[in-house]
Protein backbone atom coordinates (compact mmCIF):
# COMPACT_ATOMS: atom_id res chain seq x y z
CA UNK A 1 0.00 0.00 0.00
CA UNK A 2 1.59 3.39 -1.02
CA UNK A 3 1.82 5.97 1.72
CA UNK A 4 1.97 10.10 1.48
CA UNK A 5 3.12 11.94 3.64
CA UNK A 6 2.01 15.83 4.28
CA UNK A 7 4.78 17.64 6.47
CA UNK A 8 3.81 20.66 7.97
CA UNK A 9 -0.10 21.74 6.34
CA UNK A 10 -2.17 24.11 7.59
CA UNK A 11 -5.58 21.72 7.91
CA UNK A 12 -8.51 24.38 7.12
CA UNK A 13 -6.06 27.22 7.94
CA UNK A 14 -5.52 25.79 11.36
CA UNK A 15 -1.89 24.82 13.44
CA UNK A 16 0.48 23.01 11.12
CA UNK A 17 0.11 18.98 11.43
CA UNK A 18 1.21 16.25 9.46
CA UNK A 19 -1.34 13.85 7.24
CA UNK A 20 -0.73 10.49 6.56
CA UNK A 21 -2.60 8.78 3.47
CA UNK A 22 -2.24 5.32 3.15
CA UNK A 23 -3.87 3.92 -0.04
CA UNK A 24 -7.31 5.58 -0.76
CA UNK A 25 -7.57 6.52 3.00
CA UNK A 26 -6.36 9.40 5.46
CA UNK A 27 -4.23 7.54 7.95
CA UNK A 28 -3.52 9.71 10.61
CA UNK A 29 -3.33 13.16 11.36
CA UNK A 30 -0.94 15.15 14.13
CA UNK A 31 2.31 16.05 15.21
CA UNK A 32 5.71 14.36 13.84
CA UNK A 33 4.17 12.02 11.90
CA UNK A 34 6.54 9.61 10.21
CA UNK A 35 6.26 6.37 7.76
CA UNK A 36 8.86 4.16 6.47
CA UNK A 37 8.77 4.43 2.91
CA UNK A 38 6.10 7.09 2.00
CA UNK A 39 6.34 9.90 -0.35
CA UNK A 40 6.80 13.20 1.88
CA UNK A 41 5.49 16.23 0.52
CA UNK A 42 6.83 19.13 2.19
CA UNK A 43 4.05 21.74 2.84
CA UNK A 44 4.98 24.10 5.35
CA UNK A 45 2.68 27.60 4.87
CA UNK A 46 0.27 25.61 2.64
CA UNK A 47 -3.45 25.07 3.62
CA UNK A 48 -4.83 21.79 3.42
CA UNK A 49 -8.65 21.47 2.01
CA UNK A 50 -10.71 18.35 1.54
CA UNK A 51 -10.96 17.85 -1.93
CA UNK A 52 -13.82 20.35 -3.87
CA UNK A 53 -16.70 19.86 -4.93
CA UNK A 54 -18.49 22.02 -7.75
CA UNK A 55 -22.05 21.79 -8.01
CA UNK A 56 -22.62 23.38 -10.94
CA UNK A 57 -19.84 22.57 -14.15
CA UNK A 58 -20.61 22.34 -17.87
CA UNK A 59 -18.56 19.62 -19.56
CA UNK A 60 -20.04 19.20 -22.92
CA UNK A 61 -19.65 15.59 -23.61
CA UNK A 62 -21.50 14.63 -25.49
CA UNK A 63 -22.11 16.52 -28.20
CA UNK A 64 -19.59 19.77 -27.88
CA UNK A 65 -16.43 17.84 -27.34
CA UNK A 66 -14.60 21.22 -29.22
CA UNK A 67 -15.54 23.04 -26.26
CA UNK A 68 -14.32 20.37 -23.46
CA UNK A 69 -14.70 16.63 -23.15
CA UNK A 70 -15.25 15.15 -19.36
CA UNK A 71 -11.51 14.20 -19.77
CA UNK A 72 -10.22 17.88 -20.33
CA UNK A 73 -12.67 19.25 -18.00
CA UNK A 74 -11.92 17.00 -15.07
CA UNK A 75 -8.03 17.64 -15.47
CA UNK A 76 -8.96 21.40 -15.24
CA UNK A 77 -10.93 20.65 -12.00
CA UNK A 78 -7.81 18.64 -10.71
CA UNK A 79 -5.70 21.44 -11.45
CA UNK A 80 -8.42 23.77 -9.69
CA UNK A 81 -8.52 21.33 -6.53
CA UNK A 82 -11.44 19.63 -7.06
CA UNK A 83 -12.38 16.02 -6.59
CA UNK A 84 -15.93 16.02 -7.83
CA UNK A 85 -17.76 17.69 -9.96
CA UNK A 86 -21.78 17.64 -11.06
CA UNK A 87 -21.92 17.73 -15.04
CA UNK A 88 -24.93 19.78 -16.36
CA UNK A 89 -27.84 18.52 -18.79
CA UNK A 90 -27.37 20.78 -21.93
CA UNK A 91 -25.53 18.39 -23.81
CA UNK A 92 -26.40 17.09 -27.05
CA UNK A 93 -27.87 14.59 -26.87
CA UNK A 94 -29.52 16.25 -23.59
CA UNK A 95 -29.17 14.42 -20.32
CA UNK A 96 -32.31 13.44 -20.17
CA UNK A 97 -32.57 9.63 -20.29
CA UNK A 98 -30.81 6.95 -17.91
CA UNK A 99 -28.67 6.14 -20.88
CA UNK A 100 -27.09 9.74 -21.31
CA UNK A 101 -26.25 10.20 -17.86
CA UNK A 102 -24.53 6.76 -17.76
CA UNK A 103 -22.54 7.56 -20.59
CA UNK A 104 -21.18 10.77 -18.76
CA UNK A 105 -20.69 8.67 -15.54
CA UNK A 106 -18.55 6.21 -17.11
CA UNK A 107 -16.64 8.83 -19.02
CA UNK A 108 -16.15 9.99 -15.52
CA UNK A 109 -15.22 7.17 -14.40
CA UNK A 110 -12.73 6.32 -17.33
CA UNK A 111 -10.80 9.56 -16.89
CA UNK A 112 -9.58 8.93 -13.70
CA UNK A 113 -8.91 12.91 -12.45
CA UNK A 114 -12.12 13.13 -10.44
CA UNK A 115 -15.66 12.24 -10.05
CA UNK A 116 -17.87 12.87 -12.19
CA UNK A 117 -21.84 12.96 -11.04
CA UNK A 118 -24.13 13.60 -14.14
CA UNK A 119 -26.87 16.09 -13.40
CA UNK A 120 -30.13 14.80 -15.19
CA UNK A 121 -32.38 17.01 -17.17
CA UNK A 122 -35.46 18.16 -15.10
CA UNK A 123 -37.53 18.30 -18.77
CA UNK A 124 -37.48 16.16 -21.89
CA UNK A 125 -35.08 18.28 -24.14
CA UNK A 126 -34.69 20.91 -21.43
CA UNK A 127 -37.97 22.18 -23.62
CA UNK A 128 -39.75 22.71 -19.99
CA UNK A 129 -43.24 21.22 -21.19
CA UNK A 130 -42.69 17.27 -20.42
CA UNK A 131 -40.94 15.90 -17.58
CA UNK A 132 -38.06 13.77 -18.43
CA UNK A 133 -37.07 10.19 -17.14
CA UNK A 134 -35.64 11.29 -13.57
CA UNK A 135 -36.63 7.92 -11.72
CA UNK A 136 -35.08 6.20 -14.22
CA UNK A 137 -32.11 8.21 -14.51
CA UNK A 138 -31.78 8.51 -10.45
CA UNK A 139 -31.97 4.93 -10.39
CA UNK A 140 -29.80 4.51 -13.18
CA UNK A 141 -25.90 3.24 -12.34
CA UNK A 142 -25.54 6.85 -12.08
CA UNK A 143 -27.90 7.01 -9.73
CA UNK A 144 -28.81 10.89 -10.22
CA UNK A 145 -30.11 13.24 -7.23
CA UNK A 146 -30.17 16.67 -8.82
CA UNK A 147 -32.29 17.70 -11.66
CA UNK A 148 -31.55 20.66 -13.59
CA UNK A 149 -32.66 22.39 -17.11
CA UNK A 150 -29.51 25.13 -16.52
CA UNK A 151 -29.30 27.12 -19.62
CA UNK A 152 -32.98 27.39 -19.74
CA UNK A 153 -35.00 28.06 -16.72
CA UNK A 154 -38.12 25.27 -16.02
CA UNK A 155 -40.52 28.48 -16.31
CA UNK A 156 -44.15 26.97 -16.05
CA UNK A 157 -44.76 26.58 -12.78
CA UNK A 158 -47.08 23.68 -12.84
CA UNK A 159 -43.81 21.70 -14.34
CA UNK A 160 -41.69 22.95 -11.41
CA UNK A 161 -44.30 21.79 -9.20
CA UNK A 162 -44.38 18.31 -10.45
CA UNK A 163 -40.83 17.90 -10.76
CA UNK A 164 -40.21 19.09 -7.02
CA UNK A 165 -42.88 16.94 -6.14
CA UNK A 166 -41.55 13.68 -7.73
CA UNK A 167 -37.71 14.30 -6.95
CA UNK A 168 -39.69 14.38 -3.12
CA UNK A 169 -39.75 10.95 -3.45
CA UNK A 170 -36.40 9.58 -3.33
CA UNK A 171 -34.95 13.03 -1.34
CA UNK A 172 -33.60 14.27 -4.91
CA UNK A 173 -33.33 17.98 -5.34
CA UNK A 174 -34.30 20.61 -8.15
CA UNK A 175 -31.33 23.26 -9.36
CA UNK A 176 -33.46 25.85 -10.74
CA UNK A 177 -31.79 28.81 -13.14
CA UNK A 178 -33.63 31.68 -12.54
CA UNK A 179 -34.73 33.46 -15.41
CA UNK A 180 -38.47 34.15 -16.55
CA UNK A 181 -38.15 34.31 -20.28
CA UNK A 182 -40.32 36.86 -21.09
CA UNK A 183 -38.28 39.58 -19.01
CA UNK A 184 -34.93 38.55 -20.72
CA UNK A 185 -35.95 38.60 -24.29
CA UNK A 186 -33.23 40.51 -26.42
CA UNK A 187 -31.02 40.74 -22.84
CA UNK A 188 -27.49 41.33 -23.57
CA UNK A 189 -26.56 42.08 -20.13
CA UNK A 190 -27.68 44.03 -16.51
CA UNK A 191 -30.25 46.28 -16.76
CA UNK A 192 -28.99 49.65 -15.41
CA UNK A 193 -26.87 52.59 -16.12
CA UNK A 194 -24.54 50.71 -17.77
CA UNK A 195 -26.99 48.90 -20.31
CA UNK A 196 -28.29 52.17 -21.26
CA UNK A 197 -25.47 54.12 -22.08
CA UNK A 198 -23.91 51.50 -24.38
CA UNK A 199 -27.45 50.84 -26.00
CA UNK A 200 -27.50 47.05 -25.17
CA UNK A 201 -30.87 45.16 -24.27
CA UNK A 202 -30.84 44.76 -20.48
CA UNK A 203 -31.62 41.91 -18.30
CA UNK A 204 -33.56 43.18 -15.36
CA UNK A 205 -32.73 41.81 -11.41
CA UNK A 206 -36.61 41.02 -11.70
CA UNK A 207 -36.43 38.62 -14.27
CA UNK A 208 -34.12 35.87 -11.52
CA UNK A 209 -36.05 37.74 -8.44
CA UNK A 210 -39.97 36.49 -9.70
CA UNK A 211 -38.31 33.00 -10.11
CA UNK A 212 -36.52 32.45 -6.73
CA UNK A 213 -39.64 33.80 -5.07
CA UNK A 214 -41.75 31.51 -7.33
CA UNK A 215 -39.97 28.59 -6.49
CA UNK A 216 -39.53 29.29 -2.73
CA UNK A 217 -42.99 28.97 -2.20
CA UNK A 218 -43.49 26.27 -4.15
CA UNK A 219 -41.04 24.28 -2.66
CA UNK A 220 -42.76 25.50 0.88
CA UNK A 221 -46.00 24.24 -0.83
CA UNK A 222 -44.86 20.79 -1.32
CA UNK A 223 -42.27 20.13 1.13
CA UNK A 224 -39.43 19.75 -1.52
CA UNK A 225 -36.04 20.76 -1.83
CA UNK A 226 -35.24 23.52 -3.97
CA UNK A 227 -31.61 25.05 -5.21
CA UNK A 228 -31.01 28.13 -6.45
CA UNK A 229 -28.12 28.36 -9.22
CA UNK A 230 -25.67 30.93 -9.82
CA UNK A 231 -27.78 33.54 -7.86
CA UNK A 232 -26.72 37.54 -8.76
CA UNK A 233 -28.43 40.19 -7.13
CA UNK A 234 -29.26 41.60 -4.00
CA UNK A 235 -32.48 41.28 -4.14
CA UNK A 236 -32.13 37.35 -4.67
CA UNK A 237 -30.46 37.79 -1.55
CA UNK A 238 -33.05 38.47 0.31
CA UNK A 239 -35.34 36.49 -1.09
CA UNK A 240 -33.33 33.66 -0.45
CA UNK A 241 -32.79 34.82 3.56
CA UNK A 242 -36.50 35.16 3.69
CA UNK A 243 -37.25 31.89 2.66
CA UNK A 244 -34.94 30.54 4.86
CA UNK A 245 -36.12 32.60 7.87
CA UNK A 246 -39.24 30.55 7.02
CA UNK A 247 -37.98 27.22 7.28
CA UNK A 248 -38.58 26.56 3.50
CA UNK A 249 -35.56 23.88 2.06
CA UNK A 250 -33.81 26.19 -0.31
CA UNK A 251 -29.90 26.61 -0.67
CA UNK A 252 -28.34 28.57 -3.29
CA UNK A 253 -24.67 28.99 -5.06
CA UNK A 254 -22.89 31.82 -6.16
CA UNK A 255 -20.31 32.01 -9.26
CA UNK A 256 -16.74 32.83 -8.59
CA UNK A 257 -17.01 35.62 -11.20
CA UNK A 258 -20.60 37.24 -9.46
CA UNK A 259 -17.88 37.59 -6.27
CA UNK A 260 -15.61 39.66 -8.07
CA UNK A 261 -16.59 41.15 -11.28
CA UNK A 262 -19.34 43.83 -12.32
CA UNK A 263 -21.18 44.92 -15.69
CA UNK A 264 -18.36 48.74 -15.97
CA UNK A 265 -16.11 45.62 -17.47
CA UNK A 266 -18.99 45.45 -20.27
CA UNK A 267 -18.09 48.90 -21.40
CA UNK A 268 -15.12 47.10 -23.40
CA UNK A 269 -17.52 45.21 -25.36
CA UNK A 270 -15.33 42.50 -24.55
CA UNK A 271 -17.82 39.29 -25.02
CA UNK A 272 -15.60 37.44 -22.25
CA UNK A 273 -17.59 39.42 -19.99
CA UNK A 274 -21.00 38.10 -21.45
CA UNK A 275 -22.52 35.55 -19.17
CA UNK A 276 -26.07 34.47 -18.00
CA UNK A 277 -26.26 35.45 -15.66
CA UNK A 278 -24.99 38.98 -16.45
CA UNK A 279 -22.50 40.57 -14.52
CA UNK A 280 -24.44 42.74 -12.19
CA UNK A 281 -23.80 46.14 -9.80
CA UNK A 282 -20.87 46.67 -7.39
CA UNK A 283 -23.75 46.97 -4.67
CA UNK A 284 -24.99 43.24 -5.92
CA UNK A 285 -21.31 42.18 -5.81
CA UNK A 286 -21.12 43.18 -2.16
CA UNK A 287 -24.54 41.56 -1.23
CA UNK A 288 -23.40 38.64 -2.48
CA UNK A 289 -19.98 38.23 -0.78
CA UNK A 290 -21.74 38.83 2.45
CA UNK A 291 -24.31 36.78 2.17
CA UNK A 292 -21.63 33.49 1.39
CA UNK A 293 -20.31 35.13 4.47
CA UNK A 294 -23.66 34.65 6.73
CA UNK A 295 -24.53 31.43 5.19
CA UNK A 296 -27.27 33.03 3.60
CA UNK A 297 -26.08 31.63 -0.18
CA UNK A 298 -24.92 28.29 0.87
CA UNK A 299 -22.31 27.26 -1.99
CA UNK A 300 -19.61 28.65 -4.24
CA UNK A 301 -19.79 26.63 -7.60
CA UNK A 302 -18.18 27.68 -10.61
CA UNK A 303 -20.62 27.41 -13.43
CA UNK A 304 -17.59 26.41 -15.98
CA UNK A 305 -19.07 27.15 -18.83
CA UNK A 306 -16.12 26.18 -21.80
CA UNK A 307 -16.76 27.78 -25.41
CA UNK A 308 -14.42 27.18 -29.08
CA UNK A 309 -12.40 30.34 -29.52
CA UNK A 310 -15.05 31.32 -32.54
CA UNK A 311 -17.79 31.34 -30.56
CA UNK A 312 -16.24 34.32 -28.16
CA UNK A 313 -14.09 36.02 -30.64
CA UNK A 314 -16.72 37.77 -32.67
CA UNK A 315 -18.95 40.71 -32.22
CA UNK A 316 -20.73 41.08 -28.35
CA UNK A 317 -24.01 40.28 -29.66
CA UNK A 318 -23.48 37.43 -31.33
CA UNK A 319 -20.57 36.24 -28.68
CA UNK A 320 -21.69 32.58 -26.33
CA UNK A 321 -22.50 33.42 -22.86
CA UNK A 322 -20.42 31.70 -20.21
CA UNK A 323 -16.74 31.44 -18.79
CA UNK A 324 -14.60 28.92 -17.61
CA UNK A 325 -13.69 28.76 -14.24
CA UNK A 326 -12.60 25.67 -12.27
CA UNK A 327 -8.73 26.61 -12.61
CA UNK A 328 -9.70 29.96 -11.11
CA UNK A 329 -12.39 29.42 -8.91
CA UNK A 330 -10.37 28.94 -5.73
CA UNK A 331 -7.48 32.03 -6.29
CA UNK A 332 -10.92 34.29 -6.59
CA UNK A 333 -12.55 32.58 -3.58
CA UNK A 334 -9.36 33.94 -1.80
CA UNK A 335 -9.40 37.51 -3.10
CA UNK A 336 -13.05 38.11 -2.67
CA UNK A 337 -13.72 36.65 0.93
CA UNK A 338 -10.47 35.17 2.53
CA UNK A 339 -8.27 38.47 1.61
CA UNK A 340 -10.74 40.81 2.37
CA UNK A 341 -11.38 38.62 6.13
CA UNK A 342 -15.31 37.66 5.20
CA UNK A 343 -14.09 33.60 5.26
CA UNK A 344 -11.61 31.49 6.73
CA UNK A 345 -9.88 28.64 5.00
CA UNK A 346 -12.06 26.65 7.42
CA UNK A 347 -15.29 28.79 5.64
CA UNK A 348 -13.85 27.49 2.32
CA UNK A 349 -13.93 24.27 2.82
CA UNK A 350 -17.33 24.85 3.79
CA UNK A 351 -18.50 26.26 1.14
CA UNK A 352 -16.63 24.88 -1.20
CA UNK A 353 -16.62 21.09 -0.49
CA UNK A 354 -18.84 20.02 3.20
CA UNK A 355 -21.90 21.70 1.90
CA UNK A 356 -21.76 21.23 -2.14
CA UNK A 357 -21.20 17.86 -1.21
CA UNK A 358 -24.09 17.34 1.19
CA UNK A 359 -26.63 19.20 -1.40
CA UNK A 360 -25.58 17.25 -4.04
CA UNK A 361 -25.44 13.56 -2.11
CA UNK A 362 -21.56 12.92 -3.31
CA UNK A 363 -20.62 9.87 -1.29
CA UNK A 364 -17.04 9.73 -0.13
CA UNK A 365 -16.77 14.12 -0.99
CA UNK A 366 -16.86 17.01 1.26
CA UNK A 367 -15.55 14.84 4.41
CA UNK A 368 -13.20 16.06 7.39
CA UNK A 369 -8.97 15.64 6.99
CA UNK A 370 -9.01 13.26 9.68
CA UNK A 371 -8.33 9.74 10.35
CA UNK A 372 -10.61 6.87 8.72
CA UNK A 373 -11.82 9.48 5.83
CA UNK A 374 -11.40 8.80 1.99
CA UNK A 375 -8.03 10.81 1.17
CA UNK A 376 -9.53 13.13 -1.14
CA UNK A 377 -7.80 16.36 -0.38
CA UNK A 378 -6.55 19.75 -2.06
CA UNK A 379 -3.15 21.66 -1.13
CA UNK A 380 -2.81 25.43 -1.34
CA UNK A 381 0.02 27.94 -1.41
CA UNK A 382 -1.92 30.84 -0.11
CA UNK A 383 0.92 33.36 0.07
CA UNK A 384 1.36 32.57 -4.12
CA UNK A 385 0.12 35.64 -6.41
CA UNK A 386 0.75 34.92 -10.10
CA UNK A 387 -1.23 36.63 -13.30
CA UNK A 388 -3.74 34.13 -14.93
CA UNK A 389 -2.53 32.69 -18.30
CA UNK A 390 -5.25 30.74 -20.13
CA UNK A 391 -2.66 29.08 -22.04
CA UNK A 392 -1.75 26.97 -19.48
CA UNK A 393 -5.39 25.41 -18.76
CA UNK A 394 -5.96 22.06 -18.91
CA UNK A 395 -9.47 22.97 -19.78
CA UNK A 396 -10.26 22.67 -24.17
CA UNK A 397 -11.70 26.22 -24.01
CA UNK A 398 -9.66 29.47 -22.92
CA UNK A 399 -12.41 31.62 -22.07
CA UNK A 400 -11.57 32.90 -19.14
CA UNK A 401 -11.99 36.85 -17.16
CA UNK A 402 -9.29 36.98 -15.92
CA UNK A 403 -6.18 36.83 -18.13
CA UNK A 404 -3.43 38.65 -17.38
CA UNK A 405 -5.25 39.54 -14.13
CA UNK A 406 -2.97 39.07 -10.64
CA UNK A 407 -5.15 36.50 -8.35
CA UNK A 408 -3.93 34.98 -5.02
CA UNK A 409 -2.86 31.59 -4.13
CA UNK A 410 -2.91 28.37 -6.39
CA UNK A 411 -3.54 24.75 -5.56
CA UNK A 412 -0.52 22.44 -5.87
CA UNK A 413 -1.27 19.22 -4.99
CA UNK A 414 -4.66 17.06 -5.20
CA UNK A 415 -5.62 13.71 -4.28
CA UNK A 416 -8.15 11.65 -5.48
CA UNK A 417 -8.62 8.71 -3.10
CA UNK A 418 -5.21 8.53 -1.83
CA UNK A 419 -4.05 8.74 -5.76
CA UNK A 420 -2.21 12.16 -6.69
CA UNK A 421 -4.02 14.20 -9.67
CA UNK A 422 -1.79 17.35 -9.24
CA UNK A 423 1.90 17.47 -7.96
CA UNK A 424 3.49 20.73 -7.83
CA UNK A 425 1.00 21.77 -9.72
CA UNK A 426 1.39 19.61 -12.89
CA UNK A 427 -1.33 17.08 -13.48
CA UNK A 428 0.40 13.71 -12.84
């Protein structure tokens, strides 16, 4: 059995200790460890993480495999320090039927860099008028718990109602993207001062608001789970903290980039910066790095959203929405809430592995660095700063925000059941 030895980590920011892995387990953790034979990785000033978990990642296979495959995409989330990630619906085919999300398991399966949990379609075609197969596909080798039409918002209500009723049944859980259609028509980005001085169709707060409060009720009405993706504006905020107040079952994530950036970077007409949802107000940006910092939004979860170079490198209005953001995620984690003193590392693993993991049901994810647990676990060099440079992404797609932008920390080393994906920051 092959041993590891971590010298010297920070566990969740905390005293330095040593961590023993032996095979796919954590052996031990304390003071002057030692083991005859193991691998010793020296990490003295690092912070060790249970592996991440994103709830929320778009790999594309099948169907878009120029944009990312589920091998390139998990070797970007090994790289980004994650050990699991959920793969959204909108692929083509759509992940809709048992067989779909078993081929994207065993892809996951096959690539070895981390796990991959297939998030079913919560409508046939994500068309939001029939509900697809989700007992089959949550009973499926796959065996599915969240539902999710992201890309497209499951806008009749009656639907919604039905499919938070029948996920009730085997404690499965809707991931609703908030959007009402008929508000975002022609959007190009946030409605507000912004939108109207460059003349671009704007995408009002209302339009994700009327949703969320929607949903919240219904999910009160039927005493279902509800989650709330990539939530972006204050008022969402409070909805959300409302609901909650009320002891209705709702959690909700927020995107790396809705931490940091705001629709001013729109002004460039740079279509990098187009995204659904839009990049919204400074004064959302603050809500919404102190509600992650109340536990009011629950989850930070990347929405990597991986687009060909042609389908970003043309005029705004005809530019794909999304970034990527699973080699990032963490460094802007750090600059937006453990820089600034809203989170500790110990709030990061929170957020960013214990509860993603819990919401989303990933066995073996999301568990405390301590003896007896499945070695899945992250290393960071938190005192690292270092401009991003797409061109070293594992990921297919170079998409990203932030180029040439100066972000904190990086992860160095992962583990995937005791089995190294990352060492000194090269995938293995």
């Amino acid at each position: 059995m092959s041993k590891t030895l971590i010298r010297g980590a920070k566990v969740l920011g905390g005293e330095p200790q040593d961590v023993l892995i032996g095979g796919a387990v954590v052996e031990a953790v304390g003071r002057n460890l030692s083991a005859e034979g193991a691998e010793v990785v020296e990490a003295d000033g690092k912070v060790l993480l249970p592996g991440l978990v994103d709830l929320h990642t778009h790999l594309r296979e099948p169907g878009r495999e120029d944009s990312e495959t589920v091998l390139t995409g998990t070797r970007a989330a090994a790289g980004g320090g994650y050990t699991s990630v959920f793969a959204m619906a909108n692929t083509f085919p759509v992940a809709d039927t048992a067989g779909v999300v078993e081929q994207v398991w065993r892809l996951g399966q096959e690539s070895g860099y981390c796990d991959v949990q297939p998030i079913g379609a919560v409508t046939v075609g994500l068309e939001g008028a029939k509900l697809a197969e989700l007992g089959a596909m949550h009973e499926s080798a796959a065996g599915v718990t969240v539902f999710s039409d992201d890309g497209k918002c499951v806008h009749d209500a009656v639907i919604m109602r039905r499919a938070l009723e029948y996920v009730k049944a085997f404690g499965g859980v809707v991931a609703q993207h908030a959007q009402e259609p008929r508000l975002t028509e022609g959007a190009q980005m946030n409605e507000g001062v912004v939108s109207a001085e460059l003349g671009l169709g704007g995408w009002p707060a209302v339009a994700e608001e009327s949703i969320i409060a929607r949903d919240v009720l219904l999910a009160e009405h039927v005493g279902s789970r509800v989650h709330i993706c990539h939530l972006s504006t204050a008022g969402s905020v409070e909805i959300v903290r409302w609901a909650k107040s009320r002891g209705i079952d709702v959690t909700a994530e927020v995107t790396p980039h809705h931490l940091l950036l705001t629709d001013e970077l729109v002004r460039s007409y740079n279509p990098v910066y187009k995204v659904n949802p839009p990049l919204r107000t400074e004064r959302d940006v603050m809500a919404l790095r102190e509600a992650l910092a109340d536990g009011t939004i629950d989850i930070v979860a990347t929405d990597h959203a991986p687009h060909p170079h042609e389908d970003k490198d043309c005029e705004w209005a005809a530019a794909a929405m999304g970034m990527v953001g699973l080699e990032t995620a963490l460094s802007v984690v750090q600059a937006t809430m453990v820089d600034t003193g809203l989170l500790d590392w110990a709030g990061v693993a929170d957020r960013m592995s214990f509860k993603p993991a819990q919401i989303g049901q990933a066995t073996g994810h999301g568990r405390p660095v301590s003896a007896g647990e499945p070695a899945n676990l992250t290393l960071v060099e938190e005192a690292y700063r270092g401009r991003v440079d797409p061109a070293g992404f594992a990921s297919r797609s170079r998409n990203t925000p932030y180029e040439g932008r100066e972000l904190p920390g990086r992860v160095t080393h992962t583990w995937l059941r005791g089995k190294a994906t990352l060492v000194d920051g090269k995938l293995t």
